[in-house]
PDB file of N, CA and C in Angstrom:
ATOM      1  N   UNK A   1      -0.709  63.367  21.013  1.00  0.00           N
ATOM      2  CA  UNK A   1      -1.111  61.983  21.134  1.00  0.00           C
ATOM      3  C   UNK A   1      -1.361  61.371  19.761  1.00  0.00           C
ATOM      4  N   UNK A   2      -1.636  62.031  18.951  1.00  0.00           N
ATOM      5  CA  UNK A   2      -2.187  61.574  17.560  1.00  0.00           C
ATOM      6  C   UNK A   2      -0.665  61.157  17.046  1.00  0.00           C
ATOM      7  N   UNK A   3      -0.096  62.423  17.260  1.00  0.00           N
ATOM      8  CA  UNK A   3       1.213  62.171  16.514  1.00  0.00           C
ATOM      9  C   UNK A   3       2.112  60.884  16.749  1.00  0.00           C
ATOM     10  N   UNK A   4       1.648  60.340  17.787  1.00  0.00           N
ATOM     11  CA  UNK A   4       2.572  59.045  18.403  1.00  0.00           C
ATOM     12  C   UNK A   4       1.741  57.788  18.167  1.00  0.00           C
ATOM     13  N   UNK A   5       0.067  57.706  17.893  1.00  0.00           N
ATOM     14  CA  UNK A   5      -0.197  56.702  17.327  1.00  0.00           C
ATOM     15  C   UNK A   5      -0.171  56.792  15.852  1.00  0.00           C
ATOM     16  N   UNK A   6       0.444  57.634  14.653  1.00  0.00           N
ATOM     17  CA  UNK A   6       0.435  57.820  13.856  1.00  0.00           C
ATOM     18  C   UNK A   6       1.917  57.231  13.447  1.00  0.00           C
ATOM     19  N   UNK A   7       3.005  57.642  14.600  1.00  0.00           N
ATOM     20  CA  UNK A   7       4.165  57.094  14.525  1.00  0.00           C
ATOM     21  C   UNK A   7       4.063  55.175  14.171  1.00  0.00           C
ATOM     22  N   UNK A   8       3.447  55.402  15.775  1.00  0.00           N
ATOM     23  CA  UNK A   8       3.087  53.798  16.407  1.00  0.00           C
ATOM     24  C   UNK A   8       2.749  52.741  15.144  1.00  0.00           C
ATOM     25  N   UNK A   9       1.606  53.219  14.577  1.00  0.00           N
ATOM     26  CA  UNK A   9       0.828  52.503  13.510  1.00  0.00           C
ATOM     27  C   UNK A   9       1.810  52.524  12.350  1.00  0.00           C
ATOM     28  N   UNK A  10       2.982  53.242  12.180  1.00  0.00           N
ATOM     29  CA  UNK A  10       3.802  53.321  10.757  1.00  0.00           C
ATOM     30  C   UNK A  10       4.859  52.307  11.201  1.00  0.00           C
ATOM     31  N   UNK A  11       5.243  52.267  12.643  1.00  0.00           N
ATOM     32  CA  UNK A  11       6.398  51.598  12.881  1.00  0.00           C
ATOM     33  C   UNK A  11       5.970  49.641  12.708  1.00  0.00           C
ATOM     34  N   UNK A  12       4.806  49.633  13.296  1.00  0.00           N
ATOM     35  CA  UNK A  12       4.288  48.175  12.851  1.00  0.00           C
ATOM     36  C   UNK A  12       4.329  48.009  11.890  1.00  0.00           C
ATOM     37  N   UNK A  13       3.702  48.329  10.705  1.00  0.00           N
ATOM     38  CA  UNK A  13       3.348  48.154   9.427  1.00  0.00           C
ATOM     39  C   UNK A  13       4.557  47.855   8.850  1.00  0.00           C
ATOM     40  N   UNK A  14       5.761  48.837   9.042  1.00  0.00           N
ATOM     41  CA  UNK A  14       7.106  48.660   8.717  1.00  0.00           C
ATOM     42  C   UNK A  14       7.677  47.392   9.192  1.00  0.00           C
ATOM     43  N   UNK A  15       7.561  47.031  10.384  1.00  0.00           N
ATOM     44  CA  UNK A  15       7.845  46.062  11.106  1.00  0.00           C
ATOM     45  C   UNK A  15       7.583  44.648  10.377  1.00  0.00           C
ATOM     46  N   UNK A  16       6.084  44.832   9.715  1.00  0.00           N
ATOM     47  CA  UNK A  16       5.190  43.431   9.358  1.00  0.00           C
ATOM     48  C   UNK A  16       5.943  43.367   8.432  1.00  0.00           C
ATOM     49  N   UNK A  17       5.861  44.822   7.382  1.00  0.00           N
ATOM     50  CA  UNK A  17       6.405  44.331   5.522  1.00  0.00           C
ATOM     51  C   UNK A  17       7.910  43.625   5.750  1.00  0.00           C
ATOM     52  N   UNK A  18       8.897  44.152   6.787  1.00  0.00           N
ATOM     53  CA  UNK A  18       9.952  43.710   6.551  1.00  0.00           C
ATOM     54  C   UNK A  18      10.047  42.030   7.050  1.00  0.00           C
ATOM     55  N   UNK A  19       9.421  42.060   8.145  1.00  0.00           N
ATOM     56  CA  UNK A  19       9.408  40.510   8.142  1.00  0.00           C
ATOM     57  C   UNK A  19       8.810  39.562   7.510  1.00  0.00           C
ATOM     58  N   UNK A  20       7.741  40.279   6.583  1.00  0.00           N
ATOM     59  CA  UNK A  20       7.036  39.470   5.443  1.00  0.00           C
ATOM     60  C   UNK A  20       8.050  39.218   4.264  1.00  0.00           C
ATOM     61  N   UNK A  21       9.124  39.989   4.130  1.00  0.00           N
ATOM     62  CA  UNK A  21       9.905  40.156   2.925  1.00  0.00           C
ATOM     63  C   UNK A  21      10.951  39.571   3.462  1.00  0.00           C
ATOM     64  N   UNK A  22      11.555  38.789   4.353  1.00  0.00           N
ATOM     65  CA  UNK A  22      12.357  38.519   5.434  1.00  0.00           C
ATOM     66  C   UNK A  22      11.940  36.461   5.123  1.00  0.00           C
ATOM     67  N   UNK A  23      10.906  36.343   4.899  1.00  0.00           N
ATOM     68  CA  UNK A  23      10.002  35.233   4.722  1.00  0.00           C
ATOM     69  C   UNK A  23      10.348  34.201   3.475  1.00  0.00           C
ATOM     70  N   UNK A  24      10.044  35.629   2.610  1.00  0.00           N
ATOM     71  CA  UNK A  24       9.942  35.105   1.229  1.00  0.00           C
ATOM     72  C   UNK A  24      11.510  34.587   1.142  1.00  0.00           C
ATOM     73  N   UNK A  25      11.484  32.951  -0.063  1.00  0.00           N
ATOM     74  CA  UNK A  25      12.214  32.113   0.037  1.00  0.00           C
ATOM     75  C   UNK A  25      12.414  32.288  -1.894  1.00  0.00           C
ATOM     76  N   UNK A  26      13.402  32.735  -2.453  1.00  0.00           N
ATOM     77  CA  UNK A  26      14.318  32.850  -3.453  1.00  0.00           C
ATOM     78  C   UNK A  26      14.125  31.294  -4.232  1.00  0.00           C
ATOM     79  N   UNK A  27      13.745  31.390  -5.424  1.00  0.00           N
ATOM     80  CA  UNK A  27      13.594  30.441  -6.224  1.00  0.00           C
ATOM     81  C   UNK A  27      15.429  29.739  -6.082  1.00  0.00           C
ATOM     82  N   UNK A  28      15.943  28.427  -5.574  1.00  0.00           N
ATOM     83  CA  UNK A  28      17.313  28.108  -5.788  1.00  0.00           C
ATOM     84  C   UNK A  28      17.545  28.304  -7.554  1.00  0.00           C
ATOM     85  N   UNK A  29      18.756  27.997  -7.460  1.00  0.00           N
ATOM     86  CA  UNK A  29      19.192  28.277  -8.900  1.00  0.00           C
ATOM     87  C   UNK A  29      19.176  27.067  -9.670  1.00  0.00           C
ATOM     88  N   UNK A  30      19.043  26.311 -10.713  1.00  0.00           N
ATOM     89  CA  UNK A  30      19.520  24.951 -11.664  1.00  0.00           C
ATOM     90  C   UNK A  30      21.197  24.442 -11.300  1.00  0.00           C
ATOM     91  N   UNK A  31      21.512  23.741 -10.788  1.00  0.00           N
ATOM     92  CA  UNK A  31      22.642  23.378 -10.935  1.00  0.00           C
ATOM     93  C   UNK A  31      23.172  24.025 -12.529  1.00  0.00           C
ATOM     94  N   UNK A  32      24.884  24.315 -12.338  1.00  0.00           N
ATOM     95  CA  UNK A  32      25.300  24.567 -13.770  1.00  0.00           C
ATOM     96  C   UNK A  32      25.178  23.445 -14.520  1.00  0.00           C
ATOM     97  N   UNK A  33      25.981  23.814 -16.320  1.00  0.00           N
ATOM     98  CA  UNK A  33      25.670  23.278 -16.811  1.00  0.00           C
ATOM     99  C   UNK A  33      26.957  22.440 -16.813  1.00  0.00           C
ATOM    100  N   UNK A  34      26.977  20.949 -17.228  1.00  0.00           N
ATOM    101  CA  UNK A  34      28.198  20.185 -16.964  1.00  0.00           C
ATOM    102  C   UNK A  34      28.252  19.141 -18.325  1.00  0.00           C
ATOM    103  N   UNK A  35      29.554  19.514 -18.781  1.00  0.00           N
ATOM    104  CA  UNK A  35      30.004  18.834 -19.685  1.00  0.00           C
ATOM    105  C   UNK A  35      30.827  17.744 -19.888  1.00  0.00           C
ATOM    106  N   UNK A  36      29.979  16.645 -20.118  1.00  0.00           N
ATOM    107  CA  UNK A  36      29.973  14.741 -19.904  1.00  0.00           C
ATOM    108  C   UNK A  36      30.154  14.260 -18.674  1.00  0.00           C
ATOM    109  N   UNK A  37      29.278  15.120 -17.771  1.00  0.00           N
ATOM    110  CA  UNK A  37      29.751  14.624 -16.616  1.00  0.00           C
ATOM    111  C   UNK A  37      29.584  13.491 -15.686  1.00  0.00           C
ATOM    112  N   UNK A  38      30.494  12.776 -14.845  1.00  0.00           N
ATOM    113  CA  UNK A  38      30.391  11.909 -14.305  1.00  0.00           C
ATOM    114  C   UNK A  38      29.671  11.999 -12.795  1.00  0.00           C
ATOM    115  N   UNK A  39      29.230  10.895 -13.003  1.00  0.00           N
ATOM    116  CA  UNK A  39      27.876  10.436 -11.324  1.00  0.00           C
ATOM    117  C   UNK A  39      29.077   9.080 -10.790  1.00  0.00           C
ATOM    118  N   UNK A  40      29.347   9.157  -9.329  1.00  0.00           N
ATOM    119  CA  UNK A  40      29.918   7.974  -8.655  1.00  0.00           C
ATOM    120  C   UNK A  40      29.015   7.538  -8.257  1.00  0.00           C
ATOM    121  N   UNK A  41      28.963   6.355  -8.029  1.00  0.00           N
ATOM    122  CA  UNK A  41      28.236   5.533  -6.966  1.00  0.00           C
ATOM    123  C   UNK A  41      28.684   4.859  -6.309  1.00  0.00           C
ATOM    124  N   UNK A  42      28.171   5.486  -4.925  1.00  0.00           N
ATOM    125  CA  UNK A  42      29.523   4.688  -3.982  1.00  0.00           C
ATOM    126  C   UNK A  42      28.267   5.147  -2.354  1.00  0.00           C
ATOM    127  N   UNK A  43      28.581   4.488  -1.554  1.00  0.00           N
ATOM    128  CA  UNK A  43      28.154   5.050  -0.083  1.00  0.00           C
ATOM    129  C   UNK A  43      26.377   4.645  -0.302  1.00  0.00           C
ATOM    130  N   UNK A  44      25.888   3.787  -1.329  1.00  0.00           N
ATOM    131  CA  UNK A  44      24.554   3.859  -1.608  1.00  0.00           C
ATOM    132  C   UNK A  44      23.939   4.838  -2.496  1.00  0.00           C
ATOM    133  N   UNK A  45      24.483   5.988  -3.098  1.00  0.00           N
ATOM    134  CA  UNK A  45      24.030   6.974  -3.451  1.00  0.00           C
ATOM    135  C   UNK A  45      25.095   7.340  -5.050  1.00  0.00           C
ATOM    136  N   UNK A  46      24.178   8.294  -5.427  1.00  0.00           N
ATOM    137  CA  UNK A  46      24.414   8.577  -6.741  1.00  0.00           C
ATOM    138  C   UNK A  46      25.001  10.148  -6.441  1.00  0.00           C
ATOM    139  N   UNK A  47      26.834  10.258  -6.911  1.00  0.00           N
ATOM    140  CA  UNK A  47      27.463  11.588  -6.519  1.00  0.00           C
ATOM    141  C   UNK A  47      27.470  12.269  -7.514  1.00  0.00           C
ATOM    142  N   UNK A  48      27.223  13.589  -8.080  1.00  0.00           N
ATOM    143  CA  UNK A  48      26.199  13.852  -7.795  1.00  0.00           C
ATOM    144  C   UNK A  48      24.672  13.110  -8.122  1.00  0.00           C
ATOM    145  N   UNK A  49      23.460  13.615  -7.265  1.00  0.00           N
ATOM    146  CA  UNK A  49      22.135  13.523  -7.289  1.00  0.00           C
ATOM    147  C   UNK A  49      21.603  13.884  -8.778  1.00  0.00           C
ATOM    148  N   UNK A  50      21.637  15.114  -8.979  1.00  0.00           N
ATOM    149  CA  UNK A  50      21.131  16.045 -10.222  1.00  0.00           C
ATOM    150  C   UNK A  50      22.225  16.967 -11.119  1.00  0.00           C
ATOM    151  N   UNK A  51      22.304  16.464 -12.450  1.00  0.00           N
ATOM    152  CA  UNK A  51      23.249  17.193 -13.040  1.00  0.00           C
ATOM    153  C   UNK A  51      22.394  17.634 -14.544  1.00  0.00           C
ATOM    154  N   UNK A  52      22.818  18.925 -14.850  1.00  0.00           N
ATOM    155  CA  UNK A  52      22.197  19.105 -16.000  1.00  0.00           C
ATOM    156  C   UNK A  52      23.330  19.863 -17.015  1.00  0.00           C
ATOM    157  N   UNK A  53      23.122  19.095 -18.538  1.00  0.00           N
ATOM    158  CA  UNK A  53      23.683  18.551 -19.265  1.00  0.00           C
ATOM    159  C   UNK A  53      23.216  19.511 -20.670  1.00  0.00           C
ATOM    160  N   UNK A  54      24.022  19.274 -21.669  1.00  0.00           N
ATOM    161  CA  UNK A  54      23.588  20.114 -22.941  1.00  0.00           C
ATOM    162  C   UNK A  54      22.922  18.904 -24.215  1.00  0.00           C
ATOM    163  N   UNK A  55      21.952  19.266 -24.711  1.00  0.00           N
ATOM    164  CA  UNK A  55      21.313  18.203 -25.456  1.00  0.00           C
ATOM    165  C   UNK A  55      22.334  17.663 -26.595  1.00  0.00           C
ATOM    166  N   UNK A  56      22.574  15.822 -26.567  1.00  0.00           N
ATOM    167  CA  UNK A  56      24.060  16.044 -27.344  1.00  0.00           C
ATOM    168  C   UNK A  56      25.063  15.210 -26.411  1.00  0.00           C
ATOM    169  N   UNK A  57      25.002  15.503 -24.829  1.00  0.00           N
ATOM    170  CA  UNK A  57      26.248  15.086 -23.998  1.00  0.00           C
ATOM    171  C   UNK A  57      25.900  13.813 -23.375  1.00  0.00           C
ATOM    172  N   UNK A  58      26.949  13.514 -22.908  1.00  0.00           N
ATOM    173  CA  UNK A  58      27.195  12.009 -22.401  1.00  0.00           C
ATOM    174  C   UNK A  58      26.779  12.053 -20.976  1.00  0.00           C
ATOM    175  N   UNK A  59      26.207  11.461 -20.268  1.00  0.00           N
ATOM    176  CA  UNK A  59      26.268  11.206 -18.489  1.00  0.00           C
ATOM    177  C   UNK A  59      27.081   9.910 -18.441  1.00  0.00           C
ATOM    178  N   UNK A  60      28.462   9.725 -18.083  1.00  0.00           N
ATOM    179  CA  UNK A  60      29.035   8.459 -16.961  1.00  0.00           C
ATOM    180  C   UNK A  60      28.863   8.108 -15.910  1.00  0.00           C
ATOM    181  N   UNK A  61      27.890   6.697 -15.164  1.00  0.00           N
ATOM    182  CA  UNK A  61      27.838   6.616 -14.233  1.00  0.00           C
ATOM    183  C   UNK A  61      29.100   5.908 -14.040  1.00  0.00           C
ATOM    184  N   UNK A  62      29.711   6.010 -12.438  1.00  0.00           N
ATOM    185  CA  UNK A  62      31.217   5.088 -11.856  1.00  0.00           C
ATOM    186  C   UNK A  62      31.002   4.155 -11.080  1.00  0.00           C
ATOM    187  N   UNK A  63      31.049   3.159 -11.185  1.00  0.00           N
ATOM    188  CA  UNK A  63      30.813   2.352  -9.760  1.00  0.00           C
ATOM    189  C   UNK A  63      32.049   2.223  -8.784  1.00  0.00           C
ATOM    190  N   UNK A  64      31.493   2.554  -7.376  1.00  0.00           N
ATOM    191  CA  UNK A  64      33.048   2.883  -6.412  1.00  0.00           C
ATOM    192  C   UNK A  64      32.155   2.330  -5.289  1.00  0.00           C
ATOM    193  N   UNK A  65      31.458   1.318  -5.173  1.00  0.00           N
ATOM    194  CA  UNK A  65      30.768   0.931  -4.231  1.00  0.00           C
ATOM    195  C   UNK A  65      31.269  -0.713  -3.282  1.00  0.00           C
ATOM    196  N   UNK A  66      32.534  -0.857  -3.467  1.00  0.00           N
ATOM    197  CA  UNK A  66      32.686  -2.085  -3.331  1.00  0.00           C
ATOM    198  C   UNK A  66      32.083  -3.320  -3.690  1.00  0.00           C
ATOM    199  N   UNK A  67      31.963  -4.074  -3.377  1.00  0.00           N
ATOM    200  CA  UNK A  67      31.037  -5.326  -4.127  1.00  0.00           C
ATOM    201  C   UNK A  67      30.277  -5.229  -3.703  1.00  0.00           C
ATOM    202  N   UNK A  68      29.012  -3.956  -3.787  1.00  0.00           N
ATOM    203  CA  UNK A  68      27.782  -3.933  -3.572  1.00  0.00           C
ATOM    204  C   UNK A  68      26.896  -3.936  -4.893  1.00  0.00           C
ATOM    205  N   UNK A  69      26.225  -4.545  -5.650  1.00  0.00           N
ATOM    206  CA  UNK A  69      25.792  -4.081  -6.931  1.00  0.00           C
ATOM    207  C   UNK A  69      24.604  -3.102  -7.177  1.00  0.00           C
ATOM    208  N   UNK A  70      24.714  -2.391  -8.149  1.00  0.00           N
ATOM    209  CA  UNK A  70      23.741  -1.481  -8.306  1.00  0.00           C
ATOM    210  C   UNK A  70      23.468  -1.784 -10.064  1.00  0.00           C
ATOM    211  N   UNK A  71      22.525  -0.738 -10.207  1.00  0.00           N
ATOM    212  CA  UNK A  71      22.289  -0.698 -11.744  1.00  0.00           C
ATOM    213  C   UNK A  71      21.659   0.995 -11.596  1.00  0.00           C
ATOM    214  N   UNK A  72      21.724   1.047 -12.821  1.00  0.00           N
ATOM    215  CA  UNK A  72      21.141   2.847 -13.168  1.00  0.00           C
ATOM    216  C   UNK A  72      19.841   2.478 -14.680  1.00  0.00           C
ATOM    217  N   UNK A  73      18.807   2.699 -14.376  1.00  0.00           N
ATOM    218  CA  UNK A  73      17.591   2.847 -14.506  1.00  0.00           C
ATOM    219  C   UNK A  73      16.725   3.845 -14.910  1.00  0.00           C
ATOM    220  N   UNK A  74      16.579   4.181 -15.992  1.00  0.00           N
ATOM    221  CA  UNK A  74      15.678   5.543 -16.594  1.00  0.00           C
ATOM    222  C   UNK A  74      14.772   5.467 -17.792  1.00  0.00           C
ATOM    223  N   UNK A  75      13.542   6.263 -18.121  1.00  0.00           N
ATOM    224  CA  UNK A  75      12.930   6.169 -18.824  1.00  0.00           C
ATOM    225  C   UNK A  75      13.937   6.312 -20.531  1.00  0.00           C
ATOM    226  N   UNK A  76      14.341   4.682 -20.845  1.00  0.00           N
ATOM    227  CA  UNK A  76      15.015   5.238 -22.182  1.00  0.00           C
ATOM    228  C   UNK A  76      16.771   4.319 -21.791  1.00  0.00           C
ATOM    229  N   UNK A  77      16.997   4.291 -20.839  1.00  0.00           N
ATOM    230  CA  UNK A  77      18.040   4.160 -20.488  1.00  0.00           C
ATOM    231  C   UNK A  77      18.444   2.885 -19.442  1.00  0.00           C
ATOM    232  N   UNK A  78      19.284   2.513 -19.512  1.00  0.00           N
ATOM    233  CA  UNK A  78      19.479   1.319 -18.189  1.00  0.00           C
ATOM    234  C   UNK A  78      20.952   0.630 -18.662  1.00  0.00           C
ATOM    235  N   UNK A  79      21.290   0.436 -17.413  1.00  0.00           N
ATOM    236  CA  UNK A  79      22.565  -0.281 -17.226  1.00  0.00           C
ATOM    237  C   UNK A  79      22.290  -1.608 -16.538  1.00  0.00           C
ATOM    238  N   UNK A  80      23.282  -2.552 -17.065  1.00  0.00           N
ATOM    239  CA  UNK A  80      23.115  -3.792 -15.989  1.00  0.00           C
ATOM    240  C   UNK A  80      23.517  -4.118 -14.908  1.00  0.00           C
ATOM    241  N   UNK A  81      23.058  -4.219 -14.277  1.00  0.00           N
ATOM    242  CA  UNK A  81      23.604  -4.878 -12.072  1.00  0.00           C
ATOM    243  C   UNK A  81      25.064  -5.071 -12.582  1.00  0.00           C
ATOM    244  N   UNK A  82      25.651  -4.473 -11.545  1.00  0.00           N
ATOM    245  CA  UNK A  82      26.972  -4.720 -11.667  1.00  0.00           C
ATOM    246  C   UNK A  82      27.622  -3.870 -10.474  1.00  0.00           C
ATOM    247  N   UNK A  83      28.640  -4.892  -9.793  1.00  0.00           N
ATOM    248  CA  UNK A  83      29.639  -3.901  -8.550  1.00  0.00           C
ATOM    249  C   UNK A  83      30.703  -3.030  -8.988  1.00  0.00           C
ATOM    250  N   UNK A  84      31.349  -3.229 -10.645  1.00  0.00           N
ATOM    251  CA  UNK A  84      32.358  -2.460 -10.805  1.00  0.00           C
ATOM    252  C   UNK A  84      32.405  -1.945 -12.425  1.00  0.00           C
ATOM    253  N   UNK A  85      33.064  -0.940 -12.625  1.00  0.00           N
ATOM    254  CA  UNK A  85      32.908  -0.344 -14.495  1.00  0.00           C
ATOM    255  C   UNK A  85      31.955   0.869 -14.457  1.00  0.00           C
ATOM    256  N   UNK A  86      31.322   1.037 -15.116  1.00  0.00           N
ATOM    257  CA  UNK A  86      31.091   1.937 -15.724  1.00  0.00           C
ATOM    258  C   UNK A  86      29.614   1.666 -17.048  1.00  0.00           C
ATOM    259  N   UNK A  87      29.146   3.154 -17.113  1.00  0.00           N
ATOM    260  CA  UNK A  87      27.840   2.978 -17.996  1.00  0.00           C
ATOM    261  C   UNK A  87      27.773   4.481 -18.673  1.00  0.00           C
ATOM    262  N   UNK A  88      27.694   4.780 -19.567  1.00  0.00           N
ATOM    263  CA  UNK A  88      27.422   5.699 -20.162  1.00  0.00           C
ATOM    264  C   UNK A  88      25.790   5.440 -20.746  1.00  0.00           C
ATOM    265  N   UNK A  89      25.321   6.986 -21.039  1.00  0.00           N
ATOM    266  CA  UNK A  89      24.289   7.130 -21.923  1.00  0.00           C
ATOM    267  C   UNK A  89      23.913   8.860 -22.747  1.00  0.00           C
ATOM    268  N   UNK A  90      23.959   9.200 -23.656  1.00  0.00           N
ATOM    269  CA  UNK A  90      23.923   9.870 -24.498  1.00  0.00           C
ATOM    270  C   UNK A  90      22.490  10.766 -24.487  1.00  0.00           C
ATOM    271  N   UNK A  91      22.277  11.585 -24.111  1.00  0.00           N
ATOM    272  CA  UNK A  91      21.184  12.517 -24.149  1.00  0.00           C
ATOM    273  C   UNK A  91      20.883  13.146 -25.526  1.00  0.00           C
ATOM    274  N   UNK A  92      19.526  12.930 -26.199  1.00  0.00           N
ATOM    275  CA  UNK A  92      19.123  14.058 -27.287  1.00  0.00           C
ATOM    276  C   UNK A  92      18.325  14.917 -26.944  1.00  0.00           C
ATOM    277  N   UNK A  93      17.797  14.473 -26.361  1.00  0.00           N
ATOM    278  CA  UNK A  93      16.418  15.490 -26.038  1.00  0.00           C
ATOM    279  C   UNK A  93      16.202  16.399 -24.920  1.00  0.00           C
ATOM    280  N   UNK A  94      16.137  17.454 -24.739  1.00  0.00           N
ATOM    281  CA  UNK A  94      15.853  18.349 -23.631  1.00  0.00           C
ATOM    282  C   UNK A  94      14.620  17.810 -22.840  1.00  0.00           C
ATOM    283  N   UNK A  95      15.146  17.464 -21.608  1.00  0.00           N
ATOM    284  CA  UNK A  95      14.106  17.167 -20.414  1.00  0.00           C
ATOM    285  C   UNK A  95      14.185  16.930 -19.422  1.00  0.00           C
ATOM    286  N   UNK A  96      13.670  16.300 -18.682  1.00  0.00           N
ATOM    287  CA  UNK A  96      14.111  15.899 -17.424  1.00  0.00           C
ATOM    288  C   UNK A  96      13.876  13.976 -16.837  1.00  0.00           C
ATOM    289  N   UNK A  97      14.960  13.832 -16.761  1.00  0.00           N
ATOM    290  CA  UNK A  97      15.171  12.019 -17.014  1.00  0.00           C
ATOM    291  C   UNK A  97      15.898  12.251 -15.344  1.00  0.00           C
ATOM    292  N   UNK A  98      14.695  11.670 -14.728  1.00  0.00           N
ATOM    293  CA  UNK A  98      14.796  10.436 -13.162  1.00  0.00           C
ATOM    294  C   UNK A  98      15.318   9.247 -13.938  1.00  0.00           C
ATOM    295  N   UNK A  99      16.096   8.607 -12.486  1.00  0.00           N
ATOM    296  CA  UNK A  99      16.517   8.039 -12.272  1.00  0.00           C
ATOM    297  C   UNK A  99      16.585   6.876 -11.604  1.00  0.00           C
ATOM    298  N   UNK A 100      16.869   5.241 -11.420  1.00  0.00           N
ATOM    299  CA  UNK A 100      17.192   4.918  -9.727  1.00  0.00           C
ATOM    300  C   UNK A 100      17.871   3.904  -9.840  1.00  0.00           C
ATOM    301  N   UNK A 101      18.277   3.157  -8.767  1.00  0.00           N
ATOM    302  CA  UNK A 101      18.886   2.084  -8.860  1.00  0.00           C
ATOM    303  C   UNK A 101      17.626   1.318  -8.584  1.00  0.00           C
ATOM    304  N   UNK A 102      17.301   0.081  -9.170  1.00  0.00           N
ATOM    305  CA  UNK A 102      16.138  -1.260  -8.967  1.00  0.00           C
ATOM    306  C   UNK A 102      16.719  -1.639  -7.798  1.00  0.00           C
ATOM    307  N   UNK A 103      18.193  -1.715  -7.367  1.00  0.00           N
ATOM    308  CA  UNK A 103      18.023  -2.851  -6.221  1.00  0.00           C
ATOM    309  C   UNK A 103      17.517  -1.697  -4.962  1.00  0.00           C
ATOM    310  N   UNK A 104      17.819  -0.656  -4.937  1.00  0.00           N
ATOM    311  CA  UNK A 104      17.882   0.105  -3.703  1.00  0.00           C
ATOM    312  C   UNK A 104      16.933   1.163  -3.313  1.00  0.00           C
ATOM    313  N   UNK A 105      15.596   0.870  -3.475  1.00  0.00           N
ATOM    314  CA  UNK A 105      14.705   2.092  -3.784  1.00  0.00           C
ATOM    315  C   UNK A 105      15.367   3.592  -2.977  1.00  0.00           C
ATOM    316  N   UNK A 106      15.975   3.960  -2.392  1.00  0.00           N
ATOM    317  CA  UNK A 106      16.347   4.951  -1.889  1.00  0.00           C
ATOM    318  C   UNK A 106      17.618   5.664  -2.724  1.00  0.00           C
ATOM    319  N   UNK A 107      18.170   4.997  -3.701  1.00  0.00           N
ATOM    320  CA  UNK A 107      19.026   5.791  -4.866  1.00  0.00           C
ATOM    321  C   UNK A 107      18.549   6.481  -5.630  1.00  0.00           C
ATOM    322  N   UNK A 108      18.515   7.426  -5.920  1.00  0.00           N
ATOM    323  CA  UNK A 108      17.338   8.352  -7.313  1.00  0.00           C
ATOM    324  C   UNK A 108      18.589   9.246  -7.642  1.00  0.00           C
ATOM    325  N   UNK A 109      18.403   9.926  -8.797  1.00  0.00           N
ATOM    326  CA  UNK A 109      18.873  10.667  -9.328  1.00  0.00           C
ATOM    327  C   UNK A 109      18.537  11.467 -10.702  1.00  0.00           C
ATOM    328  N   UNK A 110      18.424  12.551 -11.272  1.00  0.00           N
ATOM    329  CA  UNK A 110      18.272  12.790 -12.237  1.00  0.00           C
ATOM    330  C   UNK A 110      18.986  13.618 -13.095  1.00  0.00           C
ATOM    331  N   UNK A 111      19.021  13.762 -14.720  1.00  0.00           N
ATOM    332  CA  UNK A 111      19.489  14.270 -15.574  1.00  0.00           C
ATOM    333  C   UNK A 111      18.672  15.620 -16.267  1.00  0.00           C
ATOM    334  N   UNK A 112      19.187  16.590 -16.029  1.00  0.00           N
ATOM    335  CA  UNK A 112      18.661  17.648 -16.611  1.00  0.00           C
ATOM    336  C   UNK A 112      19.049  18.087 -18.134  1.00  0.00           C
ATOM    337  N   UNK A 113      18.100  17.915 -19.344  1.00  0.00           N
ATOM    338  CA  UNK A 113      18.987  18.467 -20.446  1.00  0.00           C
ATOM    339  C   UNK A 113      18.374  18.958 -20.913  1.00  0.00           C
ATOM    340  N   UNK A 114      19.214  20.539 -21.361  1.00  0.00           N
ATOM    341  CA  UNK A 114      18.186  21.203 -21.573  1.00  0.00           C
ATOM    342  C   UNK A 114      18.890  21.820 -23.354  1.00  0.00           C
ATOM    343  N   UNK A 115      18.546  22.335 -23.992  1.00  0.00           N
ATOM    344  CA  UNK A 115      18.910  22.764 -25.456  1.00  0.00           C
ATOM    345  C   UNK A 115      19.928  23.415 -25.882  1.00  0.00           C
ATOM    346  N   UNK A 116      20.888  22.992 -26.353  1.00  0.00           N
ATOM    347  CA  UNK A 116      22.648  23.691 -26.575  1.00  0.00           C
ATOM    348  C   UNK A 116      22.481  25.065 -27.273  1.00  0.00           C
TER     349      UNK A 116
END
């Protein structure tokens, strides 16, 4: 009898750790790193969301939104309202630069740059 609550009590314990370890949720990874890369805007939204960049590189935003206007907006940075063209801006500094469009509070996006 001992021997089977001795079993009993090992098989739970086993049971708990694996579903405790079963739980645990893996830090995601940084998006790679992307060189001058371009953001569309189109559908309301900024394609991609988050891109990270080498200190040094260019971000192009695209406008593909039909005659809807947007603008791109950041601490340091800004483009003017506009439905069609294009905006560049030049990163020096390693950090992390949000984003948004003013007209659309639900556009965000950010720039990751981190040190070449």
């Amino acid at each position: 009898m001992r021997q089977h609550k001795t079993f009993t009590l090992f098989t739970v314990l086993a049971l708990t750790l694996l579903l405790a370890a079963c739980g645990e949720s893996t830090p995601s990874a940084p998006p790679p790193v992307s060189e001058s890369p371009t953001v569309t805007i189109a559908d309301m939204r900024f394609t991609p969301d988050h891109v990270t960049i080498v200190a040094g590189d260019t971000v192009t935003w695209v406008w593909d939104d039909g005659s809807t206007p947007h603008d791109v907006s950041g601490d340091g940075f800004a483009s003017d309202v506009q439905s069609e063209g294009s905006f560049t801006h030049t990163f020096d500094d390693a950090g992390s630069y949000p984003y948004v469009c003013t007209l659309h509070s639900g556009m965000k996006g950010t720039v990751t740059v981190v040190e070449g």
